[in-house]
C-alpha atoms as a PDB file:
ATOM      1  CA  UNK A   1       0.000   0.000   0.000  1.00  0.00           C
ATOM      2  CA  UNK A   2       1.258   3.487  -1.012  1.00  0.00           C
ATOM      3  CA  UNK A   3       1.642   6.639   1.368  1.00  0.00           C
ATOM      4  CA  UNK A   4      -0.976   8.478  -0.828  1.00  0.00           C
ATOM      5  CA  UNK A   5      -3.571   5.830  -0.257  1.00  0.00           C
ATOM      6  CA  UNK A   6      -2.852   5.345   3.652  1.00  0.00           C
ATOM      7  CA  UNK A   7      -2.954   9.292   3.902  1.00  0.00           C
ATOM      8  CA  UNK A   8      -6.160   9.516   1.396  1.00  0.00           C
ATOM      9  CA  UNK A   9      -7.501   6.499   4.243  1.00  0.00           C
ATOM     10  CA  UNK A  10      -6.479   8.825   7.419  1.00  0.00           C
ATOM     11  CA  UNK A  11      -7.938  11.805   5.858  1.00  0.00           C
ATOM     12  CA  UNK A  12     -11.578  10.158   5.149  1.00  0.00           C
ATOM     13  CA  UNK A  13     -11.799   8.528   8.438  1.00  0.00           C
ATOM     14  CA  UNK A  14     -11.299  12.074   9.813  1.00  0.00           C
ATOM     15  CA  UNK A  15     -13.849  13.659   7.732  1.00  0.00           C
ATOM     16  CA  UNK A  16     -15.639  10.550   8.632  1.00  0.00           C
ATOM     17  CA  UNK A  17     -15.307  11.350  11.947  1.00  0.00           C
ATOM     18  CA  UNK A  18     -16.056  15.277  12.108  1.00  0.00           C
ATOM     19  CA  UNK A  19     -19.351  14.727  10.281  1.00  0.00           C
ATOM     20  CA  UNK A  20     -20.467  12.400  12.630  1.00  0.00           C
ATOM     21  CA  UNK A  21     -19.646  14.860  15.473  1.00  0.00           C
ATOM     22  CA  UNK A  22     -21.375  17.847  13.423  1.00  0.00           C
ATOM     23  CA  UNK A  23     -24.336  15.472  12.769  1.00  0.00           C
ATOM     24  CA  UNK A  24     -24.497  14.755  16.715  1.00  0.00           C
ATOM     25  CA  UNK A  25     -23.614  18.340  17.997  1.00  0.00           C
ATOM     26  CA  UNK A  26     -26.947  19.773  15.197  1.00  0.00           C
ATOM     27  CA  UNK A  27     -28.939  17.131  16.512  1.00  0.00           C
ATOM     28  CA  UNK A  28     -28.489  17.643  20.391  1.00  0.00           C
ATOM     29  CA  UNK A  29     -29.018  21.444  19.683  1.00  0.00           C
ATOM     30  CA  UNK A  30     -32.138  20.763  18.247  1.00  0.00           C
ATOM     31  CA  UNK A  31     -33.577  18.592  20.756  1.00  0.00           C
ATOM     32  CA  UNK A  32     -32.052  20.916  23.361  1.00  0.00           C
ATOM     33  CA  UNK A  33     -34.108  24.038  21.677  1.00  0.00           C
ATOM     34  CA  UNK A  34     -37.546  22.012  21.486  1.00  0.00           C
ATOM     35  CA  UNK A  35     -36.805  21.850  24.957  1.00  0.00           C
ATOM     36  CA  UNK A  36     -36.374  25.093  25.753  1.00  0.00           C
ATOM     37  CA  UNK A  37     -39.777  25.940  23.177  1.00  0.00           C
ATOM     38  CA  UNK A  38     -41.319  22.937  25.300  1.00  0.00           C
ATOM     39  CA  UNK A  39     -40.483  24.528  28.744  1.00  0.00           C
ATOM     40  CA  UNK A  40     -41.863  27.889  27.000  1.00  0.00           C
ATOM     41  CA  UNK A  41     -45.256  26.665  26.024  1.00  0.00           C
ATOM     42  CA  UNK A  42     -45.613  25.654  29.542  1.00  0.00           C
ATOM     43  CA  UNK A  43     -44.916  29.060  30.734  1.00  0.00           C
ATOM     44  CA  UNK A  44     -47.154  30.245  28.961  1.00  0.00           C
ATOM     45  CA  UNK A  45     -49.670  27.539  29.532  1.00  0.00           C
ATOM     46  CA  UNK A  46     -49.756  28.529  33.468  1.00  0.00           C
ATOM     47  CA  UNK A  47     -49.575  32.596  32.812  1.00  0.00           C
ATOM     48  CA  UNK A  48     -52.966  31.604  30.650  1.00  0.00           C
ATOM     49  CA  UNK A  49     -54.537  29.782  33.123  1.00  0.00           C
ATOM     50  CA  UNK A  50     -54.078  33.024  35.638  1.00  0.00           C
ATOM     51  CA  UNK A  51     -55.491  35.430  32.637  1.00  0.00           C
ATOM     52  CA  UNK A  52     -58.096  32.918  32.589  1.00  0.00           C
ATOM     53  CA  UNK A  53     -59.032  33.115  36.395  1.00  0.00           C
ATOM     54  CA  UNK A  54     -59.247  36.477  36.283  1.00  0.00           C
ATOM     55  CA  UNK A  55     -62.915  37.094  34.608  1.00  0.00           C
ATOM     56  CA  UNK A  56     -64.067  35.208  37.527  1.00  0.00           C
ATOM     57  CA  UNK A  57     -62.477  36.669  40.026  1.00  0.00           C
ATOM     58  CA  UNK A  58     -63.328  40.356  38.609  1.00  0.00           C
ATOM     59  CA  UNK A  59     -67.437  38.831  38.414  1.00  0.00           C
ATOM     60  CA  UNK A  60     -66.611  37.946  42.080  1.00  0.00           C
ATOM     61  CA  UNK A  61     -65.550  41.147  43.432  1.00  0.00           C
ATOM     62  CA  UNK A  62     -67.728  43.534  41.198  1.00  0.00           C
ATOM     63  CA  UNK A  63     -70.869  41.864  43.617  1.00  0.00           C
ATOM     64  CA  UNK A  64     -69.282  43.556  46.991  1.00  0.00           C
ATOM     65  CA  UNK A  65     -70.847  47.036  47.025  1.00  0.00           C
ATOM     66  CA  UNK A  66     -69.201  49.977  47.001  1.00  0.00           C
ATOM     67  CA  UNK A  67     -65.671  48.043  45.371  1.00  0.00           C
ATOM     68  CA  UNK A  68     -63.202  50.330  43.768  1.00  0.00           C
ATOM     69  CA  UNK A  69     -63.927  50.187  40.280  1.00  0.00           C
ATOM     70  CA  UNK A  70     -60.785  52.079  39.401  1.00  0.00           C
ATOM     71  CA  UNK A  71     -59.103  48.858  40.669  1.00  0.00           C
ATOM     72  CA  UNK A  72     -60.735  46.382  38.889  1.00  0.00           C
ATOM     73  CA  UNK A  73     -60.513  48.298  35.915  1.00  0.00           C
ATOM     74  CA  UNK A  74     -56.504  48.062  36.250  1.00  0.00           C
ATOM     75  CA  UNK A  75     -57.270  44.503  36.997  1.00  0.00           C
ATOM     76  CA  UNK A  76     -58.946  44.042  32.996  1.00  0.00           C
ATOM     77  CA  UNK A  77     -56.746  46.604  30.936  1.00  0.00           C
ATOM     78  CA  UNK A  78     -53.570  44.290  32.604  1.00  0.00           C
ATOM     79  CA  UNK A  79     -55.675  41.389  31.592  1.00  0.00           C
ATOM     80  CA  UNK A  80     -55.766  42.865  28.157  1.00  0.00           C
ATOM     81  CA  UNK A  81     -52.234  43.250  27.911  1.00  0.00           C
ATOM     82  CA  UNK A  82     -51.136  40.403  28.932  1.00  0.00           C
ATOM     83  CA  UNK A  83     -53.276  38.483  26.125  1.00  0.00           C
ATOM     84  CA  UNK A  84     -51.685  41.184  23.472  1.00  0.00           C
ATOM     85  CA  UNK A  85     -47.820  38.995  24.008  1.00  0.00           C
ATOM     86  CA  UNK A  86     -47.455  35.802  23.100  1.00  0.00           C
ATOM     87  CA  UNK A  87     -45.058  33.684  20.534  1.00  0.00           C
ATOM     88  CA  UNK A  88     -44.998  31.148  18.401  1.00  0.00           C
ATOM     89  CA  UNK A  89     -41.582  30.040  20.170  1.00  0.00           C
ATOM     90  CA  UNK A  90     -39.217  30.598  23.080  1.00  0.00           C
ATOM     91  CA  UNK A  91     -39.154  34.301  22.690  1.00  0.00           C
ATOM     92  CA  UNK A  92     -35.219  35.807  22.106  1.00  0.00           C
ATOM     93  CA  UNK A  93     -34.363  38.696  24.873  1.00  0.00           C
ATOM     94  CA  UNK A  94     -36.366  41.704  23.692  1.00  0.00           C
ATOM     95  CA  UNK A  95     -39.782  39.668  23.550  1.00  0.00           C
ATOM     96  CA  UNK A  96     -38.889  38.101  26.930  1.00  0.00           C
ATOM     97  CA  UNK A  97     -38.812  41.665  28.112  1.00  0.00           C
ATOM     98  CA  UNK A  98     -41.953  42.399  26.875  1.00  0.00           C
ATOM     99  CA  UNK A  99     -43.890  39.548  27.981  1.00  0.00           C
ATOM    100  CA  UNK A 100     -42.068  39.942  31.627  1.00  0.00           C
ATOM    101  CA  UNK A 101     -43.550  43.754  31.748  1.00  0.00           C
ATOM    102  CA  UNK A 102     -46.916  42.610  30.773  1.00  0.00           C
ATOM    103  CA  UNK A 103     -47.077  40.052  33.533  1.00  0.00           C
ATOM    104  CA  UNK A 104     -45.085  41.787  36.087  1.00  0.00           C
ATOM    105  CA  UNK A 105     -48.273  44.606  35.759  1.00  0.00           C
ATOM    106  CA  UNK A 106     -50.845  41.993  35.951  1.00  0.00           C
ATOM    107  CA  UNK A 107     -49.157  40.564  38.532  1.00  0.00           C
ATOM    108  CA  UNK A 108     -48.985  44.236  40.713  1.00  0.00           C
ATOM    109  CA  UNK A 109     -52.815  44.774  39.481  1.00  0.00           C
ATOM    110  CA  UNK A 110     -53.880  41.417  41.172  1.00  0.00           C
ATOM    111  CA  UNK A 111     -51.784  42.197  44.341  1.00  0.00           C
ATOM    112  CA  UNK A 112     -53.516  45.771  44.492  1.00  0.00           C
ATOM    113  CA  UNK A 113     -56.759  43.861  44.180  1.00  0.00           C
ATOM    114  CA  UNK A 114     -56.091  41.333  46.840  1.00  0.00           C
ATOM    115  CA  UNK A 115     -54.779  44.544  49.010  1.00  0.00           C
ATOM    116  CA  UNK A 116     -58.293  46.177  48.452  1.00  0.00           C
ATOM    117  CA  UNK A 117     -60.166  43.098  48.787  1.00  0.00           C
ATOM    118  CA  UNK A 118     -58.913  42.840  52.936  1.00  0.00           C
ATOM    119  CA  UNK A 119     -61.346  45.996  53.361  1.00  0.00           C
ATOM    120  CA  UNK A 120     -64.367  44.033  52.651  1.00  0.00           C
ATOM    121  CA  UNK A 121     -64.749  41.062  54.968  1.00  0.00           C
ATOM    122  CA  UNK A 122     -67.991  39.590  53.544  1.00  0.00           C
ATOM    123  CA  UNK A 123     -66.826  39.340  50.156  1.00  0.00           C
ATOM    124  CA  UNK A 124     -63.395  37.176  52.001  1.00  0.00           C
ATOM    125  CA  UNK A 125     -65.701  34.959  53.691  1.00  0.00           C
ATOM    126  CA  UNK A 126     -67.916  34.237  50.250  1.00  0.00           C
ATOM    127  CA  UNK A 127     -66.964  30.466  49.334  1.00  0.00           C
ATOM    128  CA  UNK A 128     -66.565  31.476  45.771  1.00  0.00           C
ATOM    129  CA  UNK A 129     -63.896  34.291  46.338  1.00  0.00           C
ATOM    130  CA  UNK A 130     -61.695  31.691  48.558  1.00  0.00           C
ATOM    131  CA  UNK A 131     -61.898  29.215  46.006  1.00  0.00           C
ATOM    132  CA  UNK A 132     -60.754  31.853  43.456  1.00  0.00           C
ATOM    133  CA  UNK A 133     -57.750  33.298  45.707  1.00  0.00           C
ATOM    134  CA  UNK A 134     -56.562  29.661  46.263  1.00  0.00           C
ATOM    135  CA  UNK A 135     -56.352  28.774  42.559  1.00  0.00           C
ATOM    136  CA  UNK A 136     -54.498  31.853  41.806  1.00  0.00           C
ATOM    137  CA  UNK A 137     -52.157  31.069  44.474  1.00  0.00           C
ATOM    138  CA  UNK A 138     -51.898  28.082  43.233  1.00  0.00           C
ATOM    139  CA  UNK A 139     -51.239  29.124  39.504  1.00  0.00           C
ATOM    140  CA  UNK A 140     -48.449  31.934  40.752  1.00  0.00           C
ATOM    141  CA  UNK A 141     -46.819  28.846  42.352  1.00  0.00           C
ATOM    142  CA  UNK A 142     -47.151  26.975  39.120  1.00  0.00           C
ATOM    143  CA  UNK A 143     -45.831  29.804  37.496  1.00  0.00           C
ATOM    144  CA  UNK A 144     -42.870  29.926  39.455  1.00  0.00           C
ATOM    145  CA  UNK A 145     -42.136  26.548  38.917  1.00  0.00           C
ATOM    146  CA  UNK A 146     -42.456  26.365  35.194  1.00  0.00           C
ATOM    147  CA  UNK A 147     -40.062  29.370  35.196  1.00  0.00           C
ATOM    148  CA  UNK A 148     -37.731  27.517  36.977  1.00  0.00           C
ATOM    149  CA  UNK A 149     -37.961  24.509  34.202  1.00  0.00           C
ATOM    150  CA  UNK A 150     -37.677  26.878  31.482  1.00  0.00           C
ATOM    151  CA  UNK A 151     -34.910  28.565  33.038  1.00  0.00           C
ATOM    152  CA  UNK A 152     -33.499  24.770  33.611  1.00  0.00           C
ATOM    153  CA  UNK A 153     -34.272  24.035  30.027  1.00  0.00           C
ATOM    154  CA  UNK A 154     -31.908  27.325  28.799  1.00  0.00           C
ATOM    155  CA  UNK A 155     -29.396  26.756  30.691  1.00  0.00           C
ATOM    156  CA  UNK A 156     -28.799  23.501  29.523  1.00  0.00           C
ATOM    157  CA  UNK A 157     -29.295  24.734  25.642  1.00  0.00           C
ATOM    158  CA  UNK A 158     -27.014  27.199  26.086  1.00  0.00           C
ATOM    159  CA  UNK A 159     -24.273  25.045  27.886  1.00  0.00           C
ATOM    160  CA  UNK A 160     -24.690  22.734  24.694  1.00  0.00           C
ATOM    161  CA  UNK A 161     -24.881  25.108  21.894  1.00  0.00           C
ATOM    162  CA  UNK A 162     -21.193  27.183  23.527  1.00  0.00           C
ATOM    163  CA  UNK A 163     -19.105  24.140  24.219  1.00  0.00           C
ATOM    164  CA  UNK A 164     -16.086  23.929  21.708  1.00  0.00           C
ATOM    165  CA  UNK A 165     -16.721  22.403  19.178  1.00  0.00           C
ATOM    166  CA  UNK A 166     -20.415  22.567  18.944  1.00  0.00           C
ATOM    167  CA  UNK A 167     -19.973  26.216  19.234  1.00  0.00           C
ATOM    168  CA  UNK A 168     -18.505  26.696  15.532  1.00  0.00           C
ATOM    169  CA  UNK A 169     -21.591  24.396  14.366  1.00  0.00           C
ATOM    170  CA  UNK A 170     -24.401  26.485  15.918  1.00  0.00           C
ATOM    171  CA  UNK A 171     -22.853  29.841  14.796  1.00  0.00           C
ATOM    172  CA  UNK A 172     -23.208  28.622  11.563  1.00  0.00           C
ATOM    173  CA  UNK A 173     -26.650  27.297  11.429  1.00  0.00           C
ATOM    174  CA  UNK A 174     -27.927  30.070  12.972  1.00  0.00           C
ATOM    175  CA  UNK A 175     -28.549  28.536  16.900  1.00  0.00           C
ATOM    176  CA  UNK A 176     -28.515  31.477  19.191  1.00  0.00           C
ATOM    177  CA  UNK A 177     -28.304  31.726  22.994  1.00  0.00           C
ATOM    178  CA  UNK A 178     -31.831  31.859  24.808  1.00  0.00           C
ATOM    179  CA  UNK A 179     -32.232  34.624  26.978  1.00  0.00           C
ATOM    180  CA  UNK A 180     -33.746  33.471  30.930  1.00  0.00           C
ATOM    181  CA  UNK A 181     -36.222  34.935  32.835  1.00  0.00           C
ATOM    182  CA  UNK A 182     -34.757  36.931  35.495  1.00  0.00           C
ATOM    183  CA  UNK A 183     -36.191  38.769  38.471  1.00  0.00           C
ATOM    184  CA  UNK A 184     -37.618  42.130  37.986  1.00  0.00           C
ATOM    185  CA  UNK A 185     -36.173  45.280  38.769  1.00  0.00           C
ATOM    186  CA  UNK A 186     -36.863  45.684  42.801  1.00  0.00           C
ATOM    187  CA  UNK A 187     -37.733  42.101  43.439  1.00  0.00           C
ATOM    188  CA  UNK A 188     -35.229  42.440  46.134  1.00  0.00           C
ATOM    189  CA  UNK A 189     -37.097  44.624  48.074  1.00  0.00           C
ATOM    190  CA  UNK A 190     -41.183  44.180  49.026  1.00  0.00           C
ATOM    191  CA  UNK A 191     -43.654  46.588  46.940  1.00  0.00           C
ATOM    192  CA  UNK A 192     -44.964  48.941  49.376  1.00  0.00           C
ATOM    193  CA  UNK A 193     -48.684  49.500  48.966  1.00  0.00           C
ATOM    194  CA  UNK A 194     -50.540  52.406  49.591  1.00  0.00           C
ATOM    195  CA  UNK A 195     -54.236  52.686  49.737  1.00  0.00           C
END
């Protein structure tokens, strides 16, 4: 056997090999990504379920007399916001940001709601109002923890997609880093409400 056909030999099984590792890097990306648009959907699956609570919970309240309409009002225009953002996908930074300000004032509308809601002690003690405040507790915890898995989901996409060599592979075909949810500005600190 000649040099030229044991080099010819060497240099196949290396292109051999380096396909095989391209085809397994592209693959892994995209099963990390439908992950991370998995992990999305359920985020937004839970943040529906809370829009969808709230119809009920505004019917609820609007029966106490004398309720602050300005509040519930708040209450529906967030409502209305909220359903304005949504994607077909995991959404890149900038729509994150979006959606995250859209729930964050839903999310300050309901607390203002709940706030207002401790003045009127017969609408607390109506079965139907308890049964409402409990599932949206519920659904904010569900929130949080389907944040948490989408967060999970990123991080492991993005680990993937910037290891060397996969990184030269997804730069190419166009795989970008996710962007996570994060807290919002002043999380840190507890919202001070003023009636």
């Amino acid at each position: 056997m000649s040099k030229g056909a044991i080099g010819c030999g060497v240099l196949v099984l290396i292109a051999l090999a380096l396909a095989a590792t391209g085809v397994g890097s592209y693959n892994r990306l995209v099963e990390l990504e439908e992950g991370v648009d998995g992990a999305w959907s359920q985020v937004e699956n839970v943040y529906q379920r809370r829009a969808d609570l709230i119809p009920n919970l505004v019917a609820t309240v609007k029966g106490a007399a004398d309720f602050e309409q300005e509040t519930l009002t708040k209450v529906v225009e967030a409502r209305a916001k909220v359903g304005q953002v949504s994607f077909d996908e995991a959404p890149d930074a900038e729509q994150l940001a979006q959606f995250e300000a859209a729930q964050s004032q839903l999310s300050s509308a309901l607390s203002r709601l709940l706030v207002v809601v401790e003045r009127y002690p017969e609408l607390k003690a109506t079965d139907a109002f308890r049964d409402l405040q409990a599932q949206l507790e519920g659904t904010e915890n569900r929130i949080t923890v389907e944040r948490k898995r989408f967060n999970d989901a990123t991080l492991a996409y993005n680990k993937t997609r910037r290891r060397f060599p996969t990184i030269l592979l997804a730069n190419i075909m166009g795989f970008d880093d996710k962007p996570y949810f994060e807290a919002t500005e002043g999380a840190e600190t507890p919202p001070k409400v003023e009636l």
